[in-house]
PDB file of N, CA and C in Angstrom:
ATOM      1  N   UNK A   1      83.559 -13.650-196.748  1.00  0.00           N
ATOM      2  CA  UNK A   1      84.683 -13.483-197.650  1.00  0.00           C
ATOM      3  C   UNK A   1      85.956 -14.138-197.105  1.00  0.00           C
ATOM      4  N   UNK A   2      86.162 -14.185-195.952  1.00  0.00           N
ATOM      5  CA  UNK A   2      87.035 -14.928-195.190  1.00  0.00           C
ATOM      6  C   UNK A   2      87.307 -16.260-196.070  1.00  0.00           C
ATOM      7  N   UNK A   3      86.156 -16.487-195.887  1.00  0.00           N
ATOM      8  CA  UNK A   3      86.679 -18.308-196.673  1.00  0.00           C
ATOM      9  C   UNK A   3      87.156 -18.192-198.137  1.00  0.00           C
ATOM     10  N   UNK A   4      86.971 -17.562-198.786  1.00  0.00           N
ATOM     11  CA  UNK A   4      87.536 -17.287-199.912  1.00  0.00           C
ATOM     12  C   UNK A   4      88.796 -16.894-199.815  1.00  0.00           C
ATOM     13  N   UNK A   5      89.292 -16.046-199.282  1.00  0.00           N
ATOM     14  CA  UNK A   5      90.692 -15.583-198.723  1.00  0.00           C
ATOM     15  C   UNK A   5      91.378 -16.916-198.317  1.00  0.00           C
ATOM     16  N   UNK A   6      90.754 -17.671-197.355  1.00  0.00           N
ATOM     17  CA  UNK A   6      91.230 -18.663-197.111  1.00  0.00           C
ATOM     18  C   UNK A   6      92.258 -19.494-198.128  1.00  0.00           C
ATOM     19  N   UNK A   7      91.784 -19.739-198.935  1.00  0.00           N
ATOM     20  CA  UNK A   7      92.446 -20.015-200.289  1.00  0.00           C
ATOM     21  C   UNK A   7      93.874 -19.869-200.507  1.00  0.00           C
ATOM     22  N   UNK A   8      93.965 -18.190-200.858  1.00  0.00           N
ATOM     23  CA  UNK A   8      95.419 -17.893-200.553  1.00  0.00           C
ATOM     24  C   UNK A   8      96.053 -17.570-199.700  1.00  0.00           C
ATOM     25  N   UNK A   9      95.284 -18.323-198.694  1.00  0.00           N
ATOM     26  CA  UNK A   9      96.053 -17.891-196.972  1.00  0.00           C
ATOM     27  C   UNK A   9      97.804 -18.160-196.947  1.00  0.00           C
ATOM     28  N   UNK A  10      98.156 -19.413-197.579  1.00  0.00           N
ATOM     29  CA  UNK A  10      99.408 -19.645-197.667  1.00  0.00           C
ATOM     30  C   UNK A  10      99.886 -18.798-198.460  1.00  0.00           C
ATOM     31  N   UNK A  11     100.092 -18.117-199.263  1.00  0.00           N
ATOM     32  CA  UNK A  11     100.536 -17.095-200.339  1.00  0.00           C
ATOM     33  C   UNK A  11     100.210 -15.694-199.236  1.00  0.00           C
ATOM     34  N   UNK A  12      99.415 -15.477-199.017  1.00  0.00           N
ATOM     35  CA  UNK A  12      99.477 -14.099-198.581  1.00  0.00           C
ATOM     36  C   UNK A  12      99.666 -14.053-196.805  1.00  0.00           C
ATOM     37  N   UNK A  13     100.024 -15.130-196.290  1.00  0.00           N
ATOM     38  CA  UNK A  13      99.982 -14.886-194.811  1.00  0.00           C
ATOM     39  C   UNK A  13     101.035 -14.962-194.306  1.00  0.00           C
ATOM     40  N   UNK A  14     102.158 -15.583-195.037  1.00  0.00           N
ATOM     41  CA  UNK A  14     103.729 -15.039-194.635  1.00  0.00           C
ATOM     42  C   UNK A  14     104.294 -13.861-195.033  1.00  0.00           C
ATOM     43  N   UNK A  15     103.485 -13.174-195.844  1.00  0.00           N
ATOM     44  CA  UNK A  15     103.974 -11.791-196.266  1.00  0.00           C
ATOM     45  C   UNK A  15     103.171 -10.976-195.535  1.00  0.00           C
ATOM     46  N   UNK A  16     102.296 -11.350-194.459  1.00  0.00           N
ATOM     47  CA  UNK A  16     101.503 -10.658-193.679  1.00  0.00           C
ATOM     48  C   UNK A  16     100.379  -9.728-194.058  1.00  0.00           C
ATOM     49  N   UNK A  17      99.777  -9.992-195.595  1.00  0.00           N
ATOM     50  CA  UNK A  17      99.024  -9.488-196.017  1.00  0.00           C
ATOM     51  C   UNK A  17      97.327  -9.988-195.883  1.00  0.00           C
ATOM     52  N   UNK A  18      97.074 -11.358-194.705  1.00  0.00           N
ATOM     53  CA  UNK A  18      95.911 -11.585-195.021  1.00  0.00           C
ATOM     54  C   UNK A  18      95.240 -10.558-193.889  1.00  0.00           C
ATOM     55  N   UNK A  19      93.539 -10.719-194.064  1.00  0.00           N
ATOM     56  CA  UNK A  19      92.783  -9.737-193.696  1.00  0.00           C
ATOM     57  C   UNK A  19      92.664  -9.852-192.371  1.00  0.00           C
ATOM     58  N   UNK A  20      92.544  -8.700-191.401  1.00  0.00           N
ATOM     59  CA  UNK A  20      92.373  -8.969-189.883  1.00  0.00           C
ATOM     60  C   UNK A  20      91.307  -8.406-189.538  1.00  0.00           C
ATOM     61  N   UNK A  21      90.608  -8.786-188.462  1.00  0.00           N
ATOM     62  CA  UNK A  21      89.761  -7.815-188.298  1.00  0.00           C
ATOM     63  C   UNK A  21      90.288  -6.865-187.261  1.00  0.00           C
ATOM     64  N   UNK A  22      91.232  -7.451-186.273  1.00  0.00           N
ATOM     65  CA  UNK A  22      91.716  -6.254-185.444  1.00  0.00           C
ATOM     66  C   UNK A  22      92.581  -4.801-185.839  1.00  0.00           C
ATOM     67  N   UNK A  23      93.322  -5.518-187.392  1.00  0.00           N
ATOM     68  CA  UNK A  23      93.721  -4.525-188.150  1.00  0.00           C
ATOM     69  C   UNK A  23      92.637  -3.505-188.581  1.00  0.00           C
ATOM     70  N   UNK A  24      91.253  -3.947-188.627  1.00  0.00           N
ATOM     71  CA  UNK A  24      90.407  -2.982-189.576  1.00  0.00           C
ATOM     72  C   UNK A  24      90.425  -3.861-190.751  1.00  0.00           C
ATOM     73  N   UNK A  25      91.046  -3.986-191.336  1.00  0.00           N
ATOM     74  CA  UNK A  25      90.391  -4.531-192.997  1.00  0.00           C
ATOM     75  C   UNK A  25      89.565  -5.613-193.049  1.00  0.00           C
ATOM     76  N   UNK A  26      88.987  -6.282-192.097  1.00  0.00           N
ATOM     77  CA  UNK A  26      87.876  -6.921-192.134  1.00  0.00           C
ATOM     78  C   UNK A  26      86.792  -6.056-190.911  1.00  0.00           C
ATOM     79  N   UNK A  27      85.505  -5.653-191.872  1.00  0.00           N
ATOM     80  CA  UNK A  27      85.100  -5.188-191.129  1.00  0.00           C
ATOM     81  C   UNK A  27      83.868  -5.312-191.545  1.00  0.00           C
ATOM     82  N   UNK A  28      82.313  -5.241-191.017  1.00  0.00           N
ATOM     83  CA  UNK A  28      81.213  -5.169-191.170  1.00  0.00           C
ATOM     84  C   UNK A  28      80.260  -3.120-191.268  1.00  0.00           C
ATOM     85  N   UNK A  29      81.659  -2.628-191.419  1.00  0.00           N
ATOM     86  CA  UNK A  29      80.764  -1.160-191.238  1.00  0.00           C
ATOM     87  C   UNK A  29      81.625  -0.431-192.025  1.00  0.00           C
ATOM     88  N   UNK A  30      81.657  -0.987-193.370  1.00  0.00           N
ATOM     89  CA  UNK A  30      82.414  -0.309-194.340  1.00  0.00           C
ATOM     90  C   UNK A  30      82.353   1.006-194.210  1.00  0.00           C
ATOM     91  N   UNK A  31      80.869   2.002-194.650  1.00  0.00           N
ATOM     92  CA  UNK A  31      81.530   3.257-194.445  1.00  0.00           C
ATOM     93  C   UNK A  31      82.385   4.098-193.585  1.00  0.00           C
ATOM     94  N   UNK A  32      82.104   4.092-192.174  1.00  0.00           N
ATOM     95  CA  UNK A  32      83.586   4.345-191.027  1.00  0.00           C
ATOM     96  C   UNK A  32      84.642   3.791-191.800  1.00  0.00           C
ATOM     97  N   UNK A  33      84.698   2.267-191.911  1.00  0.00           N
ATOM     98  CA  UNK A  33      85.930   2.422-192.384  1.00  0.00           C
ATOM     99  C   UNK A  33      86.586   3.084-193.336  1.00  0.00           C
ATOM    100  N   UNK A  34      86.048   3.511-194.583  1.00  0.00           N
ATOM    101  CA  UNK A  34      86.139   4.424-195.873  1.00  0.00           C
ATOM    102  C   UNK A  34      86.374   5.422-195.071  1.00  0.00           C
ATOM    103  N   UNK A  35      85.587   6.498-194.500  1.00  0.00           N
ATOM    104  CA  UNK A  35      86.192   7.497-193.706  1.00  0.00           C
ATOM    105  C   UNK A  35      87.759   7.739-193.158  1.00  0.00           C
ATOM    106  N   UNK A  36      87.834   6.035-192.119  1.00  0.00           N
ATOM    107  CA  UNK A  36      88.889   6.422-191.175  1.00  0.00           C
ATOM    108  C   UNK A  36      90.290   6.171-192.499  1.00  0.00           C
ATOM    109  N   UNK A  37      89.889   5.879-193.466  1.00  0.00           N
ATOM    110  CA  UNK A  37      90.742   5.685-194.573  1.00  0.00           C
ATOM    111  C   UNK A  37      91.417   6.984-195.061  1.00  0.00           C
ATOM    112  N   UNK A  38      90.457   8.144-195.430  1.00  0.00           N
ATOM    113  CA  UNK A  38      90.519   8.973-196.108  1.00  0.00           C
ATOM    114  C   UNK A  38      90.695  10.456-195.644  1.00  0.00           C
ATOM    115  N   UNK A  39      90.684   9.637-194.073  1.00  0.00           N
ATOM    116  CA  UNK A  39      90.904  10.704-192.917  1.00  0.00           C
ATOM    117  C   UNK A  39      92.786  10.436-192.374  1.00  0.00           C
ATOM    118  N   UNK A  40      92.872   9.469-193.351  1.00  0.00           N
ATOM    119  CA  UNK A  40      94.347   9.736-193.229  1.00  0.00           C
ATOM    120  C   UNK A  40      95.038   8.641-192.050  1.00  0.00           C
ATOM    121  N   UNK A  41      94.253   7.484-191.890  1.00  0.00           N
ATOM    122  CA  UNK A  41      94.340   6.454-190.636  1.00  0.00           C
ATOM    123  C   UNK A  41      95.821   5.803-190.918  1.00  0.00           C
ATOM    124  N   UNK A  42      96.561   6.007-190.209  1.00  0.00           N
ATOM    125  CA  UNK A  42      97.730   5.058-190.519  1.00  0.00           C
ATOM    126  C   UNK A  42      97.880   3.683-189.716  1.00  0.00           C
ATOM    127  N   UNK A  43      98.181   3.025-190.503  1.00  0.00           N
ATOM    128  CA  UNK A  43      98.450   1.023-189.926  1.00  0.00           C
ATOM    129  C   UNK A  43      99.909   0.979-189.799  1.00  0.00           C
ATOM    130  N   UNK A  44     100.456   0.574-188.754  1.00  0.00           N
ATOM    131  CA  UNK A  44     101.771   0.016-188.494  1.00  0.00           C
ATOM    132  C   UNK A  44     102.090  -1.004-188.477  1.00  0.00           C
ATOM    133  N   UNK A  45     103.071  -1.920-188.738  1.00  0.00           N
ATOM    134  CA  UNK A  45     103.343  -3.259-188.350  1.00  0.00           C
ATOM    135  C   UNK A  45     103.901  -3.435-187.481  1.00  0.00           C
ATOM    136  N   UNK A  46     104.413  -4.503-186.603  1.00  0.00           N
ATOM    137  CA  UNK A  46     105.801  -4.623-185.761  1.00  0.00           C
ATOM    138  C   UNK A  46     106.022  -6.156-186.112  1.00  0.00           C
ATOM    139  N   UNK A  47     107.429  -6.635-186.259  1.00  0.00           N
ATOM    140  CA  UNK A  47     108.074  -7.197-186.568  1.00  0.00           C
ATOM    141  C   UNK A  47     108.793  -8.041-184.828  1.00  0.00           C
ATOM    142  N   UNK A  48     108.905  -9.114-185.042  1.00  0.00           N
ATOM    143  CA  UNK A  48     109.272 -10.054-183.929  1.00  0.00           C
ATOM    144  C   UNK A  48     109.948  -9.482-182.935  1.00  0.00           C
ATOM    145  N   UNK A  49     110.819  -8.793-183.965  1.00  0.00           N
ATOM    146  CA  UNK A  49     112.051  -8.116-183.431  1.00  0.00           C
ATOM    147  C   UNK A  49     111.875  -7.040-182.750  1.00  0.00           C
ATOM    148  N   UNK A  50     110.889  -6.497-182.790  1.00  0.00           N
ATOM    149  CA  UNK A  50     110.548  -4.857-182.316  1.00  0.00           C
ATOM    150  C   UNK A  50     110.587  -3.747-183.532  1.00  0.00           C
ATOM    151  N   UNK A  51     111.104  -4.240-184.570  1.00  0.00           N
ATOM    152  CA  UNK A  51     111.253  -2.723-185.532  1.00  0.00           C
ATOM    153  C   UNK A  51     109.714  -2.933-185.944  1.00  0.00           C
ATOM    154  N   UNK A  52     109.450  -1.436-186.443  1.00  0.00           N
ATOM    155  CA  UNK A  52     108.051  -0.617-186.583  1.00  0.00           C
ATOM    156  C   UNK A  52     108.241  -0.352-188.121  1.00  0.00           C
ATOM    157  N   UNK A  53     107.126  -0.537-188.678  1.00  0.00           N
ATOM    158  CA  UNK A  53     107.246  -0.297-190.298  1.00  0.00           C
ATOM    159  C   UNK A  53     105.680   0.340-190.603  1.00  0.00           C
ATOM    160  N   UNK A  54     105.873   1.380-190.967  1.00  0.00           N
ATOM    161  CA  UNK A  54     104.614   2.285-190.907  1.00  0.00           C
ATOM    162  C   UNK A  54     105.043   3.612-192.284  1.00  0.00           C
ATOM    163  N   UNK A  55     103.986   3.824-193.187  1.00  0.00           N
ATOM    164  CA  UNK A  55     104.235   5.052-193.984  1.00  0.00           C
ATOM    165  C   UNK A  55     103.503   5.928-193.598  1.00  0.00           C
ATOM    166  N   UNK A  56     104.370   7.133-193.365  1.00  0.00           N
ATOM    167  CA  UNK A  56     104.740   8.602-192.714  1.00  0.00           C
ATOM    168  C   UNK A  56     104.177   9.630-193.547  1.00  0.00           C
ATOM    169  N   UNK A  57     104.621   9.572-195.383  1.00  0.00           N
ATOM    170  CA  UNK A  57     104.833  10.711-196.186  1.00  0.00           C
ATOM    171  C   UNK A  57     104.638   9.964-197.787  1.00  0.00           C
ATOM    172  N   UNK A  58     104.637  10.542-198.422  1.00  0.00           N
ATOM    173  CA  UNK A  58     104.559  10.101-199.557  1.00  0.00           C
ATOM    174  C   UNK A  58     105.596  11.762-200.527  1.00  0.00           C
ATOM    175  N   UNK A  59     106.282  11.262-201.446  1.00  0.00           N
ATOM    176  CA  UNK A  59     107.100  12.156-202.089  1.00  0.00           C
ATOM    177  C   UNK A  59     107.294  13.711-202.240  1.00  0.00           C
ATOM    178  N   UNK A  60     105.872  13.439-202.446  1.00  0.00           N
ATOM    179  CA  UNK A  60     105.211  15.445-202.693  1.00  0.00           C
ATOM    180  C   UNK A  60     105.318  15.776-201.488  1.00  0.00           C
ATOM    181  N   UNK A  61     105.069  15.253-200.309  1.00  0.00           N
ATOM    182  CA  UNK A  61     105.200  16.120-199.116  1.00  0.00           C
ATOM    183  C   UNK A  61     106.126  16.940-198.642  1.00  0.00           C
ATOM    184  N   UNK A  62     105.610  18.379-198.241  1.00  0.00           N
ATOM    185  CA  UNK A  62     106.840  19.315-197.838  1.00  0.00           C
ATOM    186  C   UNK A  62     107.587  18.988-196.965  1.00  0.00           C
ATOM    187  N   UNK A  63     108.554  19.453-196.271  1.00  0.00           N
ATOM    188  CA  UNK A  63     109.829  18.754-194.929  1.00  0.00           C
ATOM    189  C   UNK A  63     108.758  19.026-193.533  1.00  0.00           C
ATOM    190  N   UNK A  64     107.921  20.284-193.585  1.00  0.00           N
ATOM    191  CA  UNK A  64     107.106  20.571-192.190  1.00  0.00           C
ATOM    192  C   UNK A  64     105.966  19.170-192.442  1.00  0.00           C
ATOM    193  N   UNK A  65     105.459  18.865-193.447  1.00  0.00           N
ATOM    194  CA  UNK A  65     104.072  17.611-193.523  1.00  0.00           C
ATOM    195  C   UNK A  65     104.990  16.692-193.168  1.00  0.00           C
ATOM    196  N   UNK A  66     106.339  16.008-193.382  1.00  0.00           N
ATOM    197  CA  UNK A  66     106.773  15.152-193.092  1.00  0.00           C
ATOM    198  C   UNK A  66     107.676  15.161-191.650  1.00  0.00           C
ATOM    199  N   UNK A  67     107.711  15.821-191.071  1.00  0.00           N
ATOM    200  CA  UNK A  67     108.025  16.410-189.570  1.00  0.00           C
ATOM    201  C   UNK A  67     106.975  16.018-188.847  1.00  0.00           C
ATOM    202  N   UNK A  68     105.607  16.928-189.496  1.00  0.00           N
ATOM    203  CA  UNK A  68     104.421  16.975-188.569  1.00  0.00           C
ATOM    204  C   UNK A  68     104.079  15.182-188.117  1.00  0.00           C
ATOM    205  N   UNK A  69     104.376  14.481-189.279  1.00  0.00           N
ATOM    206  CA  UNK A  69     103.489  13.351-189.636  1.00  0.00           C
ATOM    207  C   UNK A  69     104.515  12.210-188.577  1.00  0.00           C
ATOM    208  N   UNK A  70     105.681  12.503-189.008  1.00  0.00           N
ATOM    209  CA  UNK A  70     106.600  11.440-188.119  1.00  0.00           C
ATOM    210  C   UNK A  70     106.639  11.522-186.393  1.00  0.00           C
ATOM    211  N   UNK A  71     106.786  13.096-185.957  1.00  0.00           N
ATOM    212  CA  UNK A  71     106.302  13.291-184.705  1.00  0.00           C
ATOM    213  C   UNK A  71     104.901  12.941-184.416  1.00  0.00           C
ATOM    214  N   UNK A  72     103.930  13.187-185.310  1.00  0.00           N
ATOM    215  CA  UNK A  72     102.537  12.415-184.406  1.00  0.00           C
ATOM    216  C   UNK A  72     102.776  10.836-184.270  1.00  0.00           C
ATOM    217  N   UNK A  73     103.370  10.292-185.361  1.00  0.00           N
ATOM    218  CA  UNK A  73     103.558   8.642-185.647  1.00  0.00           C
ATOM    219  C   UNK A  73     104.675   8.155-184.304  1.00  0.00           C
ATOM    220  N   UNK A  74     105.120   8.785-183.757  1.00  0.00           N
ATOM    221  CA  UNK A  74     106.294   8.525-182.897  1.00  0.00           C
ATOM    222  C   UNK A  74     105.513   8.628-181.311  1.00  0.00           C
ATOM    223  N   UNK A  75     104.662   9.914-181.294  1.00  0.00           N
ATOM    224  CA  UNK A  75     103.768   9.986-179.776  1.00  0.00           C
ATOM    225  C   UNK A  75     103.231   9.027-179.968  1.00  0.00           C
ATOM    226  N   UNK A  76     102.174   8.298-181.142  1.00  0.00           N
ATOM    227  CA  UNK A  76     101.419   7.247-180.968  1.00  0.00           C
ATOM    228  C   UNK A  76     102.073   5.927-180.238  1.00  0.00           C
ATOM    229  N   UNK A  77     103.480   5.956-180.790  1.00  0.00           N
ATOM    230  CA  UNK A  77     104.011   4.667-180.525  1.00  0.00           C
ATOM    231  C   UNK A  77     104.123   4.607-179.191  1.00  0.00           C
ATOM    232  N   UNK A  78     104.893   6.479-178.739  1.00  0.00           N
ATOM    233  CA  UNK A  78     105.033   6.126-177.035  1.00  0.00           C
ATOM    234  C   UNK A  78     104.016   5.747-176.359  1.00  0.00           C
ATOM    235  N   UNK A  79     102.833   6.080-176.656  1.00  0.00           N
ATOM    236  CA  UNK A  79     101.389   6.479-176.103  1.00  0.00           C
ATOM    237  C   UNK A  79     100.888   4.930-175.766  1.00  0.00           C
ATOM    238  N   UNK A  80     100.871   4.256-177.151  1.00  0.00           N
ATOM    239  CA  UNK A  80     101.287   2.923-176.917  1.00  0.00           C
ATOM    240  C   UNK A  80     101.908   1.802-176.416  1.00  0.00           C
ATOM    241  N   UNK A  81     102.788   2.341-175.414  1.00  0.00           N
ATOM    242  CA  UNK A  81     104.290   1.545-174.841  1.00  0.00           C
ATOM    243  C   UNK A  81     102.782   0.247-173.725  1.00  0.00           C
ATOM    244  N   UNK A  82     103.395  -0.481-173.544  1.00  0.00           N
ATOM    245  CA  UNK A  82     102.506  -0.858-172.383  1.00  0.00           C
ATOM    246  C   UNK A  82     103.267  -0.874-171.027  1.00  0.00           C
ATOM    247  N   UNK A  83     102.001  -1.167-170.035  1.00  0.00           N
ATOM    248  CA  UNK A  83     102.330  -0.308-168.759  1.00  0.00           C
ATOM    249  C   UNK A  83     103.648  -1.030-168.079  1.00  0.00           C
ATOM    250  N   UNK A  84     103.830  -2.656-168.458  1.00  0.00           N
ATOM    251  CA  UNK A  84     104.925  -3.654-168.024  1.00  0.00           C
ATOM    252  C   UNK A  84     105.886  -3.299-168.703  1.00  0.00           C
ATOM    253  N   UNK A  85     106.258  -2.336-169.602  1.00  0.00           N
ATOM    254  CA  UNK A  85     107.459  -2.504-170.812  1.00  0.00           C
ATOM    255  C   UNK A  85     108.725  -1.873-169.598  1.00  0.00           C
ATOM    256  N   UNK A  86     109.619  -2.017-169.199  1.00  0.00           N
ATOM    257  CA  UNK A  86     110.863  -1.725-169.143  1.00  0.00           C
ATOM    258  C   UNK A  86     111.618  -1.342-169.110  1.00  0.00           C
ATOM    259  N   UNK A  87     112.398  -0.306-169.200  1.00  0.00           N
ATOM    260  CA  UNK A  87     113.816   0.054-169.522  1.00  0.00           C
ATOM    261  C   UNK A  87     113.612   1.257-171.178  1.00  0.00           C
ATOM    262  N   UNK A  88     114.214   1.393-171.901  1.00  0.00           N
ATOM    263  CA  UNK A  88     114.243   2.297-173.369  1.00  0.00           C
ATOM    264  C   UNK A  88     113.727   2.066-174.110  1.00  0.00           C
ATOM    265  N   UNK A  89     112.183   2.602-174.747  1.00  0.00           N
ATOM    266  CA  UNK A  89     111.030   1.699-175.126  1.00  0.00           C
ATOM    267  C   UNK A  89     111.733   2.362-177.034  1.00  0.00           C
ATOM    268  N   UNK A  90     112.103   3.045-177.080  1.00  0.00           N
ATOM    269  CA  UNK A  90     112.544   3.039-178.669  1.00  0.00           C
ATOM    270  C   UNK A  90     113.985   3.655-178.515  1.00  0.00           C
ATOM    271  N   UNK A  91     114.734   2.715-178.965  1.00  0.00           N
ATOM    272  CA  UNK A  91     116.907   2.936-178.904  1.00  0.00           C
ATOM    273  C   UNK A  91     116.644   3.899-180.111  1.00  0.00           C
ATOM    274  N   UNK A  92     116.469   3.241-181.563  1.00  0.00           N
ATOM    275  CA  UNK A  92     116.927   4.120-182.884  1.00  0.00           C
ATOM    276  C   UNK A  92     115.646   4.562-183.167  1.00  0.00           C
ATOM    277  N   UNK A  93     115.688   5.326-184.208  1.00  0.00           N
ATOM    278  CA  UNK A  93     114.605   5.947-185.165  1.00  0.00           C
ATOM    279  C   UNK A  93     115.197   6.059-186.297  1.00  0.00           C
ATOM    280  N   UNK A  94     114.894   5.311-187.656  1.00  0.00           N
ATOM    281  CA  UNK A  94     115.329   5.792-189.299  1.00  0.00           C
ATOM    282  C   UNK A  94     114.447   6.047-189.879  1.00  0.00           C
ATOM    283  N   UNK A  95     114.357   6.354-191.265  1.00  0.00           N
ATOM    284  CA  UNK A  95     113.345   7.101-191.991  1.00  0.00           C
ATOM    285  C   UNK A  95     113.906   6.925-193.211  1.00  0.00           C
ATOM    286  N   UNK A  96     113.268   6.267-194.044  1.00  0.00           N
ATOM    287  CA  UNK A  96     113.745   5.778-195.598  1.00  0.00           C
ATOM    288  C   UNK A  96     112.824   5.938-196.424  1.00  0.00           C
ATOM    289  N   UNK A  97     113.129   6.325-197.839  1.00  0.00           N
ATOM    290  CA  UNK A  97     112.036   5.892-198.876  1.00  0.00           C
ATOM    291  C   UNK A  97     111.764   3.857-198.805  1.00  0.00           C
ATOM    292  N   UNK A  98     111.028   3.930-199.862  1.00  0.00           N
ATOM    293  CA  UNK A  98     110.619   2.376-200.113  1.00  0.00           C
ATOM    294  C   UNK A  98     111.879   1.806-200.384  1.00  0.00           C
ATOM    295  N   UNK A  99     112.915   2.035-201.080  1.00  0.00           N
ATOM    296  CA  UNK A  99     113.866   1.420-201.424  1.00  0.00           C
ATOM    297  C   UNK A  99     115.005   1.650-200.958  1.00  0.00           C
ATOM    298  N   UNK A 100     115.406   2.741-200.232  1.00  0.00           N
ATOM    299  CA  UNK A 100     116.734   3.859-199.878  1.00  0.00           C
ATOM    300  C   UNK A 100     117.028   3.261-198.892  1.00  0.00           C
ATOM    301  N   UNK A 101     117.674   4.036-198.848  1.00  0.00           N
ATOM    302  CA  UNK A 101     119.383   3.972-197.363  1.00  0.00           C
ATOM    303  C   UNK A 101     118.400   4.542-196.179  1.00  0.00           C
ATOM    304  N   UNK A 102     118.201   4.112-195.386  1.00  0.00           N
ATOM    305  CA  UNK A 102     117.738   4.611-193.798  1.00  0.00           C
ATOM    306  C   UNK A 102     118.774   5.452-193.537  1.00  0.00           C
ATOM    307  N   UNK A 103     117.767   6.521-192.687  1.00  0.00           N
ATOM    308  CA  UNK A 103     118.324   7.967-192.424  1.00  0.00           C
ATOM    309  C   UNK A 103     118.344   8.182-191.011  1.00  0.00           C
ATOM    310  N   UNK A 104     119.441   8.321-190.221  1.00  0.00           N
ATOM    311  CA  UNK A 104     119.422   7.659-188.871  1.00  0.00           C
ATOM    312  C   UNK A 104     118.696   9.642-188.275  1.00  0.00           C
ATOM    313  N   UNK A 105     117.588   8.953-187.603  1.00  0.00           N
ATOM    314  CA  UNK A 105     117.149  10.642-186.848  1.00  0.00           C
ATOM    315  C   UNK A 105     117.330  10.731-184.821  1.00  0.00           C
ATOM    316  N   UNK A 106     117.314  11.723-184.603  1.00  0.00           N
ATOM    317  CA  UNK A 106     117.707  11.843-183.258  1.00  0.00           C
ATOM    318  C   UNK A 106     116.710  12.019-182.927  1.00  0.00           C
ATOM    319  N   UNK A 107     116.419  11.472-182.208  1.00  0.00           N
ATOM    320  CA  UNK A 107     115.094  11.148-181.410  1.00  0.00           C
ATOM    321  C   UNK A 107     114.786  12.046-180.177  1.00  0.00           C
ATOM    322  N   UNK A 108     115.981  12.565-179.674  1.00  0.00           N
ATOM    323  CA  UNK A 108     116.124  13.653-178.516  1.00  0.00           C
ATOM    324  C   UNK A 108     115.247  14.919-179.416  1.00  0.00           C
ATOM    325  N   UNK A 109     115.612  14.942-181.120  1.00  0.00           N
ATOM    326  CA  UNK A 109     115.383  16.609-181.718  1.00  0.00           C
ATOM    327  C   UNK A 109     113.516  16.799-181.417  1.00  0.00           C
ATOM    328  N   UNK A 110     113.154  15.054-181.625  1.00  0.00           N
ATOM    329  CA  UNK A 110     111.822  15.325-181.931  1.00  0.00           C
ATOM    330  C   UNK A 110     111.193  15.354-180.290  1.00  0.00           C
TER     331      UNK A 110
END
């Protein structure tokens, strides 16, 4: 299927939407993947720059599901730091809908 994708590689690969396999969406063992889907797997991006773009919550969620969800999403990241990184591995933390004003959070609370 790759080569077919290929196609709109220019259309979909500066918006960072083509398929990876290290992401998971190319994969040969579909059902796990359906699982790790529905088990609630979250994908992050990172950006050149260092900012992290990852969804947390979706609307209906109560303030404790969206607490719970941002503190696990935040250990992952530390958990993640690598062992050479440096100095203050995350300065800010915001939290926005799809379209809204970023909501500056203290990172000390969590």
């Amino acid at each position: 299927m790759m080569g077919l994708a290929g196609r709109v590689a220019r259309v979909l690969g500066p918006k960072g939407l083509m398929p990876n396999p290290k992401l998971g969406t190319v994969t040969t063992d579909v059902a796990n993947a359906v699982k790790k889907a529905k088990a609630g797997e979250v994908q992050y991006r990172v950006e050149k720059n260092g900012i992290v773009h990852a969804g947390i919550a979706k609307a209906s969620f109560s303030e404790e599901q969206i607490y719970d969800n941002a503190k696990t999403f935040i250990d992952a990241i530390i958990k993640a730091k690598p062992a050479g990184a440096k100095g203050v591995y995350m300065k800010k933390i915001s939290l926005s809908s799809t379209m809204g004003v970023g909501l500056k959070v203290d990172s000390s609370a969590l």
